[in-house]
C-alpha atoms as a PDB file:
ATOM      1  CA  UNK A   1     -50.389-168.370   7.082  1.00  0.00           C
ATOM      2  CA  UNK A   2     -47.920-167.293   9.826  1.00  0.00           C
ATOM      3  CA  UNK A   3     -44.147-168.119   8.912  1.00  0.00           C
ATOM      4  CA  UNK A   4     -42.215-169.797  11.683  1.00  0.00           C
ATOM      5  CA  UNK A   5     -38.732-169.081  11.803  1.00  0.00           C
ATOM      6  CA  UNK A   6     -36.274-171.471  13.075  1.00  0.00           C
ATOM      7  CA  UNK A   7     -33.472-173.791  11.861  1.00  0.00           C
ATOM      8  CA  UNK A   8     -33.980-175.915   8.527  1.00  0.00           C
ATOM      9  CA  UNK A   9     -35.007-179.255   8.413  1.00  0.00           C
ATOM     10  CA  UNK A  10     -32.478-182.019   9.089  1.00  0.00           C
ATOM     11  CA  UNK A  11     -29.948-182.861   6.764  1.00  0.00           C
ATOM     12  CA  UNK A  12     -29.851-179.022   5.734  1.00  0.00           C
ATOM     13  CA  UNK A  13     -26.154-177.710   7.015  1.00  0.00           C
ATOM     14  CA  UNK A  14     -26.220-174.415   5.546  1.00  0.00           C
ATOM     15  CA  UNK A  15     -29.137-171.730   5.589  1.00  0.00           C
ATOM     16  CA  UNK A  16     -29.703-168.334   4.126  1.00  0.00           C
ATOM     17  CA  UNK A  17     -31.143-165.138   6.011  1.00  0.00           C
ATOM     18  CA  UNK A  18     -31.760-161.428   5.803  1.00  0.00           C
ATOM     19  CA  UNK A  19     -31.201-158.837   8.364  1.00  0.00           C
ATOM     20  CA  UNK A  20     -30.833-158.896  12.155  1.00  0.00           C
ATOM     21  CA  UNK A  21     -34.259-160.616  12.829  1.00  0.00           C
ATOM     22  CA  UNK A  22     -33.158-163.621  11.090  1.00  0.00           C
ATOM     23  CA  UNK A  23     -29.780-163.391  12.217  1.00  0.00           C
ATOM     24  CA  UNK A  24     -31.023-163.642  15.886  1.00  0.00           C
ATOM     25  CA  UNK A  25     -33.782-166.478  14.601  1.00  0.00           C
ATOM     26  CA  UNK A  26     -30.793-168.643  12.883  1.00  0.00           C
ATOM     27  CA  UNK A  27     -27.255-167.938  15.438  1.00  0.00           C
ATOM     28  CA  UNK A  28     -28.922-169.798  18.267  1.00  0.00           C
ATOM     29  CA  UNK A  29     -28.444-172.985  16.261  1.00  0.00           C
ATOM     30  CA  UNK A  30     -25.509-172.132  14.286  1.00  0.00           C
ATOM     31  CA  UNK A  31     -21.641-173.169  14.766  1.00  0.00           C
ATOM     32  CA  UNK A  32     -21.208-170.225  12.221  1.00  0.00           C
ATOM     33  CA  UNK A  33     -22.729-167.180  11.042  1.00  0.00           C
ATOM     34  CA  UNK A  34     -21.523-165.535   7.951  1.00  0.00           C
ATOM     35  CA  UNK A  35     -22.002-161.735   7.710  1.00  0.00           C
ATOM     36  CA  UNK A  36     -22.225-159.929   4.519  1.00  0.00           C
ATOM     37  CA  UNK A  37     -22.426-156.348   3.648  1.00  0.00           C
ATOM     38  CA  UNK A  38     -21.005-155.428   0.857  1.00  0.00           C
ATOM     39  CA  UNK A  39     -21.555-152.111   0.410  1.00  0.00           C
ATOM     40  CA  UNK A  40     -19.662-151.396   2.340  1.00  0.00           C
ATOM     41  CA  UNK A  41     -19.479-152.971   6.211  1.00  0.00           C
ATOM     42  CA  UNK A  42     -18.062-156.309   5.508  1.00  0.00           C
ATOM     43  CA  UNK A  43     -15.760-154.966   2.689  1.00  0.00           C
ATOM     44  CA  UNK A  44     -14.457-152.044   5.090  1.00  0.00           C
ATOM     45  CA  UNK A  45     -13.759-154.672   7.474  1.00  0.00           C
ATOM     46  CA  UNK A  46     -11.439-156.925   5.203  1.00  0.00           C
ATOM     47  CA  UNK A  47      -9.560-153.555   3.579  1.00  0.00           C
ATOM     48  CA  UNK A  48      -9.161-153.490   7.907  1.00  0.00           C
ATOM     49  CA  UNK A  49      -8.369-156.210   9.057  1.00  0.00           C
ATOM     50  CA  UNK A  50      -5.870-156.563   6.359  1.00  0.00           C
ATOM     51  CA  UNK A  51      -3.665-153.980   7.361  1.00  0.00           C
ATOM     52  CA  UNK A  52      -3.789-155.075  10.645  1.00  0.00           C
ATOM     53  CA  UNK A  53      -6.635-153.295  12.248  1.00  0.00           C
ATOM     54  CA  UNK A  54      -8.853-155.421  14.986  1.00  0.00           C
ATOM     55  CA  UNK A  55     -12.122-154.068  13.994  1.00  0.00           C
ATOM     56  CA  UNK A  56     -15.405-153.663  16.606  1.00  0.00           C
ATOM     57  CA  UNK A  57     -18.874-154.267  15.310  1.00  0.00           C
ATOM     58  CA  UNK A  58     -20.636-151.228  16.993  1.00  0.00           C
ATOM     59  CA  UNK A  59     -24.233-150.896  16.611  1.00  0.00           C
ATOM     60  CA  UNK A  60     -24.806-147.026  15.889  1.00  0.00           C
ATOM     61  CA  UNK A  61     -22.509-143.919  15.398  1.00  0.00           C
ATOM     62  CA  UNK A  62     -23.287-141.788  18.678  1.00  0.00           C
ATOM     63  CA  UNK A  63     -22.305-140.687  22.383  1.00  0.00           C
ATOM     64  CA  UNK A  64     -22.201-144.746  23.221  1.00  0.00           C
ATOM     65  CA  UNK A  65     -19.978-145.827  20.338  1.00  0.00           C
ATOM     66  CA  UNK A  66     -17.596-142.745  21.681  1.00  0.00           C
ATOM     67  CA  UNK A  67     -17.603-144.266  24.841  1.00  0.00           C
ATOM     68  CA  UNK A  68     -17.153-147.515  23.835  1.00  0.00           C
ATOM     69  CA  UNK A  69     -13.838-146.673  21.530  1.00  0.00           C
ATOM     70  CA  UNK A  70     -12.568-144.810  24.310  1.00  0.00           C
ATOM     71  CA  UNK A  71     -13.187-147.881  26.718  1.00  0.00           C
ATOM     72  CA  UNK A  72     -10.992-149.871  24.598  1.00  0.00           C
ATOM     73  CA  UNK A  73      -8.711-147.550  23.369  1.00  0.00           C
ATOM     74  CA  UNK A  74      -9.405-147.611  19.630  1.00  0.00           C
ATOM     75  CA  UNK A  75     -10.350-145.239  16.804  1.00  0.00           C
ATOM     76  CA  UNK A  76     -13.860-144.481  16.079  1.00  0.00           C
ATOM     77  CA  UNK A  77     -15.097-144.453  12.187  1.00  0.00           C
ATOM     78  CA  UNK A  78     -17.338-141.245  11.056  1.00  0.00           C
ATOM     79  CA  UNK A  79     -19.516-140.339   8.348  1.00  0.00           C
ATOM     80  CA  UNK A  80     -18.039-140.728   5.171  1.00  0.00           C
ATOM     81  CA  UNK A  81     -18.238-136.958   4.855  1.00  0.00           C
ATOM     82  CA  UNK A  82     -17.219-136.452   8.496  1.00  0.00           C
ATOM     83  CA  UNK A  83     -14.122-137.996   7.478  1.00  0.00           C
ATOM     84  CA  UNK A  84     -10.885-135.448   7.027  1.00  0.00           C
ATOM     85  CA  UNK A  85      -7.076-135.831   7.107  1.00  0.00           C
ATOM     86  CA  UNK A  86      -6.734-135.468  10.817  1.00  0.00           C
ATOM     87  CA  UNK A  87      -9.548-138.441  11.532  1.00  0.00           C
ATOM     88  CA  UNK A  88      -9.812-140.460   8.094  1.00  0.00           C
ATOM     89  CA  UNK A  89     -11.204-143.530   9.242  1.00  0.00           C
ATOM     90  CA  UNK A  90     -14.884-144.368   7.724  1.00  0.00           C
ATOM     91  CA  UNK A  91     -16.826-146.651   6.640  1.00  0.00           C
ATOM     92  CA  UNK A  92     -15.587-146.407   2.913  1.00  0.00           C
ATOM     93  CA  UNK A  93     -13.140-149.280   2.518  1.00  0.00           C
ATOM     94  CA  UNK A  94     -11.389-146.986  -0.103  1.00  0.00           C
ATOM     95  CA  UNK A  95     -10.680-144.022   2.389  1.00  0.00           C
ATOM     96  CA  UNK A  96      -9.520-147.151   5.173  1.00  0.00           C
ATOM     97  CA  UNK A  97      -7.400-148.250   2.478  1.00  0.00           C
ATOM     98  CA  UNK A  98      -5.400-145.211   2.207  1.00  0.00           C
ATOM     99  CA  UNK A  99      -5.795-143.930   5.716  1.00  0.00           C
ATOM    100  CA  UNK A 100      -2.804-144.971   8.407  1.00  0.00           C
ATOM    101  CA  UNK A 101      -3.975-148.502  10.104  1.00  0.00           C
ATOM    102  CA  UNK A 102      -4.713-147.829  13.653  1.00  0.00           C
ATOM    103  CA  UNK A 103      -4.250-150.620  15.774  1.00  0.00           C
ATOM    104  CA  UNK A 104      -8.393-150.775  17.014  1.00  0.00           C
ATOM    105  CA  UNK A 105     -11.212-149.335  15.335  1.00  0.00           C
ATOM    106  CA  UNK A 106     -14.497-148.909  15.871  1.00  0.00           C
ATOM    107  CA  UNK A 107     -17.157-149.542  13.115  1.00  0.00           C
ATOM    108  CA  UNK A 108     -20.618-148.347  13.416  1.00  0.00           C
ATOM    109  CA  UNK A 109     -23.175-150.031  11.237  1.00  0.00           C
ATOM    110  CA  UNK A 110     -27.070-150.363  11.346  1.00  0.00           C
ATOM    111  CA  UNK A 111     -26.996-153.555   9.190  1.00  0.00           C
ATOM    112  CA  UNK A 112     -23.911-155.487   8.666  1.00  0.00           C
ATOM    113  CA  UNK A 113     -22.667-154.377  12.457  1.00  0.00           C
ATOM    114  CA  UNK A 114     -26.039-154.873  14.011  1.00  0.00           C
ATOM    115  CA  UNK A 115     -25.784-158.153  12.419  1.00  0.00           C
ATOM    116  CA  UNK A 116     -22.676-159.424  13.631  1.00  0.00           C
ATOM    117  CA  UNK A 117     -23.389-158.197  17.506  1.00  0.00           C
ATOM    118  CA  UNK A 118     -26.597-159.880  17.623  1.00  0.00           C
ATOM    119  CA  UNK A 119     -24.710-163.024  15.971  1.00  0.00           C
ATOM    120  CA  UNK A 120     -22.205-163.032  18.683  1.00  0.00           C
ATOM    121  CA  UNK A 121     -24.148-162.743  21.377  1.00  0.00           C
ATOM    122  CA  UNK A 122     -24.667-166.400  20.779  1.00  0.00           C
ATOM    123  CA  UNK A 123     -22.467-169.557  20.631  1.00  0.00           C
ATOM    124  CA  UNK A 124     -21.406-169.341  17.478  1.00  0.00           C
ATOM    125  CA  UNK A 125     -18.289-168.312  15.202  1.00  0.00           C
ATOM    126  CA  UNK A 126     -18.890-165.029  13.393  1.00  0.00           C
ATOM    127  CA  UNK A 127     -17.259-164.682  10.258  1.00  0.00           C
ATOM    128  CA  UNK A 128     -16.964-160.968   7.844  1.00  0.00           C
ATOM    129  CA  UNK A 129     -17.269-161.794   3.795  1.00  0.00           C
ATOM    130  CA  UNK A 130     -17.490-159.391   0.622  1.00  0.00           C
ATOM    131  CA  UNK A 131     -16.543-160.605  -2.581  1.00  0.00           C
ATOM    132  CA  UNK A 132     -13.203-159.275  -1.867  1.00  0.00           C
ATOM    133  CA  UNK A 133     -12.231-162.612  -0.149  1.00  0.00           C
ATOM    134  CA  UNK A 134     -15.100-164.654  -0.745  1.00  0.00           C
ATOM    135  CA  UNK A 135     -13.087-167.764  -1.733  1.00  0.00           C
ATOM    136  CA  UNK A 136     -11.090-167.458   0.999  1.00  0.00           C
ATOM    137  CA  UNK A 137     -14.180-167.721   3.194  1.00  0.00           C
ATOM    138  CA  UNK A 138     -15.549-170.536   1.500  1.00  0.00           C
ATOM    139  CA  UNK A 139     -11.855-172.448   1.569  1.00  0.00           C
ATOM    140  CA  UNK A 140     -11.738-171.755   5.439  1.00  0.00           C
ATOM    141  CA  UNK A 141     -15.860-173.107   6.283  1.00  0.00           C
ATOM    142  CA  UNK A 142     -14.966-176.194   4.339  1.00  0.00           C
ATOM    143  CA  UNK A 143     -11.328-176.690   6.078  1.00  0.00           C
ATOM    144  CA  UNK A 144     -13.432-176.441   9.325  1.00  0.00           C
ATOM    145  CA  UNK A 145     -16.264-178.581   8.844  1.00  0.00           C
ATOM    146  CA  UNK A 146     -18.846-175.590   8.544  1.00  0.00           C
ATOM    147  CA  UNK A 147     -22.150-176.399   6.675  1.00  0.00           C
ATOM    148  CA  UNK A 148     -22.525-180.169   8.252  1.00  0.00           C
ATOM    149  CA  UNK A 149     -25.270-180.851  10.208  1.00  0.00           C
ATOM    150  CA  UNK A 150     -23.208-181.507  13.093  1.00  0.00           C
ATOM    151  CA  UNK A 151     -21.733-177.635  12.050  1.00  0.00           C
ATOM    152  CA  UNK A 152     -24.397-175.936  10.746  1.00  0.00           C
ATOM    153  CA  UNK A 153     -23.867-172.797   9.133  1.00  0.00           C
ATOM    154  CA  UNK A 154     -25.768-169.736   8.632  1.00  0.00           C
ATOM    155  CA  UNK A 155     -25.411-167.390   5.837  1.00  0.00           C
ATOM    156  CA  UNK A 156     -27.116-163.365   6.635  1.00  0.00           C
ATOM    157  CA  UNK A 157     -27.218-160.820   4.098  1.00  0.00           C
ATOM    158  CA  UNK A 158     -27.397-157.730   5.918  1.00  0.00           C
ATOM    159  CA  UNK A 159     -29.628-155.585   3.481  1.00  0.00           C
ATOM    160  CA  UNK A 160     -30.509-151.953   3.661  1.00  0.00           C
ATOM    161  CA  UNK A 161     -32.726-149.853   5.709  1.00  0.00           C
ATOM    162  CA  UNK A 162     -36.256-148.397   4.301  1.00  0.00           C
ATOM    163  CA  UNK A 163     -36.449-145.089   6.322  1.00  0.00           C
ATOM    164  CA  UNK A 164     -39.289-146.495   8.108  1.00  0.00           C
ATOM    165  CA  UNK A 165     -36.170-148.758   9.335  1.00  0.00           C
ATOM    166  CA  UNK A 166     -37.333-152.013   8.082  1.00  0.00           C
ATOM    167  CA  UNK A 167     -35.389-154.658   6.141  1.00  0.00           C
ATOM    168  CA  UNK A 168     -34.781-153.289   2.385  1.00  0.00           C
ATOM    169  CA  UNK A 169     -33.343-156.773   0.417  1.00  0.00           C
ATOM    170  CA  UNK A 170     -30.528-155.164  -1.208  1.00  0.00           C
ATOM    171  CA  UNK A 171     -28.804-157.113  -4.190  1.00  0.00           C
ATOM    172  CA  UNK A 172     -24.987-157.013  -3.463  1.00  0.00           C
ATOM    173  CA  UNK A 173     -25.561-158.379  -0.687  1.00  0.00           C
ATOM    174  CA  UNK A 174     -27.880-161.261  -2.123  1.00  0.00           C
ATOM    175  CA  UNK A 175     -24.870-161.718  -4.954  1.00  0.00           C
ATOM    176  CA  UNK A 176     -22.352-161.317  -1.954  1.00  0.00           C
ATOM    177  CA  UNK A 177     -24.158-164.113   0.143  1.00  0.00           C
ATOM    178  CA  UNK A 178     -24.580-166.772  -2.967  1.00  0.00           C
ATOM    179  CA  UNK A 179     -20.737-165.795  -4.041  1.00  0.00           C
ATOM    180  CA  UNK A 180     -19.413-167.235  -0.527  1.00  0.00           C
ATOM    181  CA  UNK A 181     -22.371-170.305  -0.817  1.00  0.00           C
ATOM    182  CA  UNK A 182     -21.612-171.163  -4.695  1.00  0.00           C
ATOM    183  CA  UNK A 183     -17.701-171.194  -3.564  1.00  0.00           C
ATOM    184  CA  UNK A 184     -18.630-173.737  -0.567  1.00  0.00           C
ATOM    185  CA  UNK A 185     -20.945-175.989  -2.687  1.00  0.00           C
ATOM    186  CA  UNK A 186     -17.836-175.970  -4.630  1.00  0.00           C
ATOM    187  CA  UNK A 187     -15.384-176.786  -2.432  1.00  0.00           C
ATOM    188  CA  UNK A 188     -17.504-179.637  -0.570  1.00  0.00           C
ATOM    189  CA  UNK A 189     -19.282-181.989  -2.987  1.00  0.00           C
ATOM    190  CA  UNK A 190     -22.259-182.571  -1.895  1.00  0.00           C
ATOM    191  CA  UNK A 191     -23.011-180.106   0.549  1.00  0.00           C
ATOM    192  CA  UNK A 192     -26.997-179.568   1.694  1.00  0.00           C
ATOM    193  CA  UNK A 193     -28.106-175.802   0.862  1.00  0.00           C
ATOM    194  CA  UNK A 194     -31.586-174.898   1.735  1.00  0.00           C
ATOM    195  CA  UNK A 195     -33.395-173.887  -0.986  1.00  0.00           C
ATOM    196  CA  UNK A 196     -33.134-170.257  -0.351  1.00  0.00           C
ATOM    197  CA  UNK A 197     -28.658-171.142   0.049  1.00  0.00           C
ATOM    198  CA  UNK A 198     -29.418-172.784  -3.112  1.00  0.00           C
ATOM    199  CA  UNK A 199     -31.363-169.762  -5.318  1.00  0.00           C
ATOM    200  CA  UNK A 200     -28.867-167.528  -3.795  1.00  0.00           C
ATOM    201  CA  UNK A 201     -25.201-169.457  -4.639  1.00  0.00           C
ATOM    202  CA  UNK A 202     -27.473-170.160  -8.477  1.00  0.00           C
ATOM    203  CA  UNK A 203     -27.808-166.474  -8.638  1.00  0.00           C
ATOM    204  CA  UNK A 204     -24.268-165.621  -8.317  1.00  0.00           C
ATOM    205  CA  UNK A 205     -23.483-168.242 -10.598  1.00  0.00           C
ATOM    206  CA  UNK A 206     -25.784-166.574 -13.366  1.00  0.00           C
ATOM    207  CA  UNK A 207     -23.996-163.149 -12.615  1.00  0.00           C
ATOM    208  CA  UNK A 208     -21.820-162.416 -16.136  1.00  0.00           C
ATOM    209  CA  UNK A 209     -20.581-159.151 -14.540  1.00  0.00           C
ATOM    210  CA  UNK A 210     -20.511-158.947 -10.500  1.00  0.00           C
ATOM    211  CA  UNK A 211     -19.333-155.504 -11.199  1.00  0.00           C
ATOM    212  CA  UNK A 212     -21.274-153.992 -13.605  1.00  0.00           C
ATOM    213  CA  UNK A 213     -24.103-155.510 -11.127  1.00  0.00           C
ATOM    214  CA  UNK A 214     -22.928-153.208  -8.317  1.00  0.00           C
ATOM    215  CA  UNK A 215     -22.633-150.204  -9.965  1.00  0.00           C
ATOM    216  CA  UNK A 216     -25.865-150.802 -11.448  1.00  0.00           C
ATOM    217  CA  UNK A 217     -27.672-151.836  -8.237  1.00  0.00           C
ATOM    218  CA  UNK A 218     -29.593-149.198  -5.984  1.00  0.00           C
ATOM    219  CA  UNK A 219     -26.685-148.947  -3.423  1.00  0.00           C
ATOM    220  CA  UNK A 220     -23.950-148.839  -6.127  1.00  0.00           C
ATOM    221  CA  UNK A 221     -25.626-145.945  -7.615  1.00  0.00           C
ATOM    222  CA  UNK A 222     -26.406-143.954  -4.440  1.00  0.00           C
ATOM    223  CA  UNK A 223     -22.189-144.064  -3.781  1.00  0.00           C
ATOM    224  CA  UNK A 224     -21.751-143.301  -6.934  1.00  0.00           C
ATOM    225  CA  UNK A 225     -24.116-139.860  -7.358  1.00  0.00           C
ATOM    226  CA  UNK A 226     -22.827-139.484  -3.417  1.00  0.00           C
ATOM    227  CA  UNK A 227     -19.447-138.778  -4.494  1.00  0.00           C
ATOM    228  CA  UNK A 228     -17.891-142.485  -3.493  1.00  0.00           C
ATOM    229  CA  UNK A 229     -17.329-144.240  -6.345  1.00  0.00           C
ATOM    230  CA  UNK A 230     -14.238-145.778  -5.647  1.00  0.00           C
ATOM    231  CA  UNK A 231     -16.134-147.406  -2.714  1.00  0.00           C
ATOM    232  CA  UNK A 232     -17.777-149.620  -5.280  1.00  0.00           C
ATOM    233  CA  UNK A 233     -15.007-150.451  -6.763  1.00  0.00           C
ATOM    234  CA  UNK A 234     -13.336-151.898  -4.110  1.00  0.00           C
ATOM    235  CA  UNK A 235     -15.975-153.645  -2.785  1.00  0.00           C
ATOM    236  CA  UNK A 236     -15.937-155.209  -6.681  1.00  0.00           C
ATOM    237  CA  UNK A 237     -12.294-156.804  -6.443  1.00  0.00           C
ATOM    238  CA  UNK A 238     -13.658-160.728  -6.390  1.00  0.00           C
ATOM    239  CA  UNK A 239     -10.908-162.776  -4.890  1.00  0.00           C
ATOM    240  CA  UNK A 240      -8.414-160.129  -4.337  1.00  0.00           C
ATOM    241  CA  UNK A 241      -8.109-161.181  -0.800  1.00  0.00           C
ATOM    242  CA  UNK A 242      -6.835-164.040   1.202  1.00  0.00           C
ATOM    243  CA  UNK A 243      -8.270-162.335   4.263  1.00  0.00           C
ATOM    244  CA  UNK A 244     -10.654-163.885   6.553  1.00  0.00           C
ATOM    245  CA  UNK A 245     -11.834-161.549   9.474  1.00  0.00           C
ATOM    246  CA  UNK A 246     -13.134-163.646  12.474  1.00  0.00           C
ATOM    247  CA  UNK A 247     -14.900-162.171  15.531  1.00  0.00           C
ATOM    248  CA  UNK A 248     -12.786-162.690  18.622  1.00  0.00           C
ATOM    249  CA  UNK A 249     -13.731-161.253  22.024  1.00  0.00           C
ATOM    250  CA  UNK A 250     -15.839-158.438  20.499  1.00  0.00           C
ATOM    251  CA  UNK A 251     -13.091-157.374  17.617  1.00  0.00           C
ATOM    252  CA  UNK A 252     -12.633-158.955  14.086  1.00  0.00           C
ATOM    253  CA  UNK A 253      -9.257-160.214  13.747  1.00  0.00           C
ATOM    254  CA  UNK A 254      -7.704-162.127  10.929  1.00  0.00           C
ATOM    255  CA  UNK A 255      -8.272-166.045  11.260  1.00  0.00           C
ATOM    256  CA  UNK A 256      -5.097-167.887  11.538  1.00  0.00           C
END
């Protein structure tokens, strides 16, 4: 049986989706599109956007993304171990965190960046969550209608890469996705999940220890036996942050 991708059936405000294929199969009908990459995209964004950074989504790390920071006069992020004290600016929220905020930066990603290009490239609101500031996220969808079937909302996990490149489900982001849907179904009495928004807000909800989870997961233990534990520990801090990052002519800024 072939699977056809599309929005959910009526009634159904608020969807769940992997990756950028479903991204680009969901957006088109979408007010909203939440992106989440925990580990570490979406969380480097908040630590960001926080300090008052306008981050750009950037596909990949390379001669383009050079070009494109220099176009708009911003800061490009490099390898974690690229990173030094001249140019400290990464992709590990905990080196962002301690590095000097430049006023633009540029953010290569294959999966939670990829994500939120393909996302904008359509009509809808794109929107950064981690568990960092999932709450908050949840508090601002539901202030704004998002999730109604007259403002549907679409929830993407971003997932890792297999080195074939295809889609690797990866579980903070799964417990990252259901942590900003179990917050919403909270906050809005009887909101319609599908049943994949549903398993994933009922996982989170099962979760005794989010952050024993992502140490323990595959990507919390690669950062950790990489040298970046601290990484995982920030990305860990449920609710530590009021923050929400919204996409606004190409850069995510901090919603008002």
């Amino acid at each position: 049986m072939t699977a056809s991708f599309g929005w959910p059936a009526a009634g159904q405000g608020v969807s769940f989706g992997w990756g950028p294929v479903e991204a680009r199969a969901l957006a088109p009908a979408a007010a909203c599109v939440v992106v989440v990459d925990v580990l570490s995209f979406t969380t480097a964004v908040g630590v960001a956007v926080e300090g008052g950074t306008a981050v750009h989504p950037y596909r990949w790390r390379d001669a383009s993304a050079r070009a494109y920071a220099r176009e708009r006069d911003a800061v490009l992020a490099v390898g974690r171990r690229e990173a030094d004290a001249a140019h400290p600016w990464s992709l590990s929220p905990a080196a962002l965190r301690a590095a000097p905020a430049p006023d633009r930066l540029v953010l290569p990603s294959p999966n939670g960046s990829t994500i939120a290009v393909e996302a904008a490239a359509g009509r809808a609101t794109v929107v950064a969550a981690a568990l960092r500031n999932r709450t908050a996220v949840a508090h601002w969808l539901a202030a704004r209608g998002h999730g109604s079937a007259e403002r549907p909302l679409a929830v993407i996990a971003a997932g890792e890469r297999w080195p074939d490149g295809s889609l690797r489900p990866a579980l903070e982001d799964l417990l990252g996705a259901g942590a900003v849907l179990a917050a919403l179904r909270a906050a809005v009495p009887g909101l319609t999940l599908t049943p994949e928004a549903t398993a994933a807000a009922t996982l989170w909800d099962a979760t005794e220890d989010p952050a024993a989870a992502l140490r323990g997961c595959d990507s919390g233990r690669e950062l950790y036996e990489y040298g970046y534990p601290q990484d995982v520990e920030v990305a860990a801090e449920t609710d530590s942050s009021t923050t929400v990052p919204v996409l606004v002519d190409g850069a995510f800024q901090e919603a008002p």
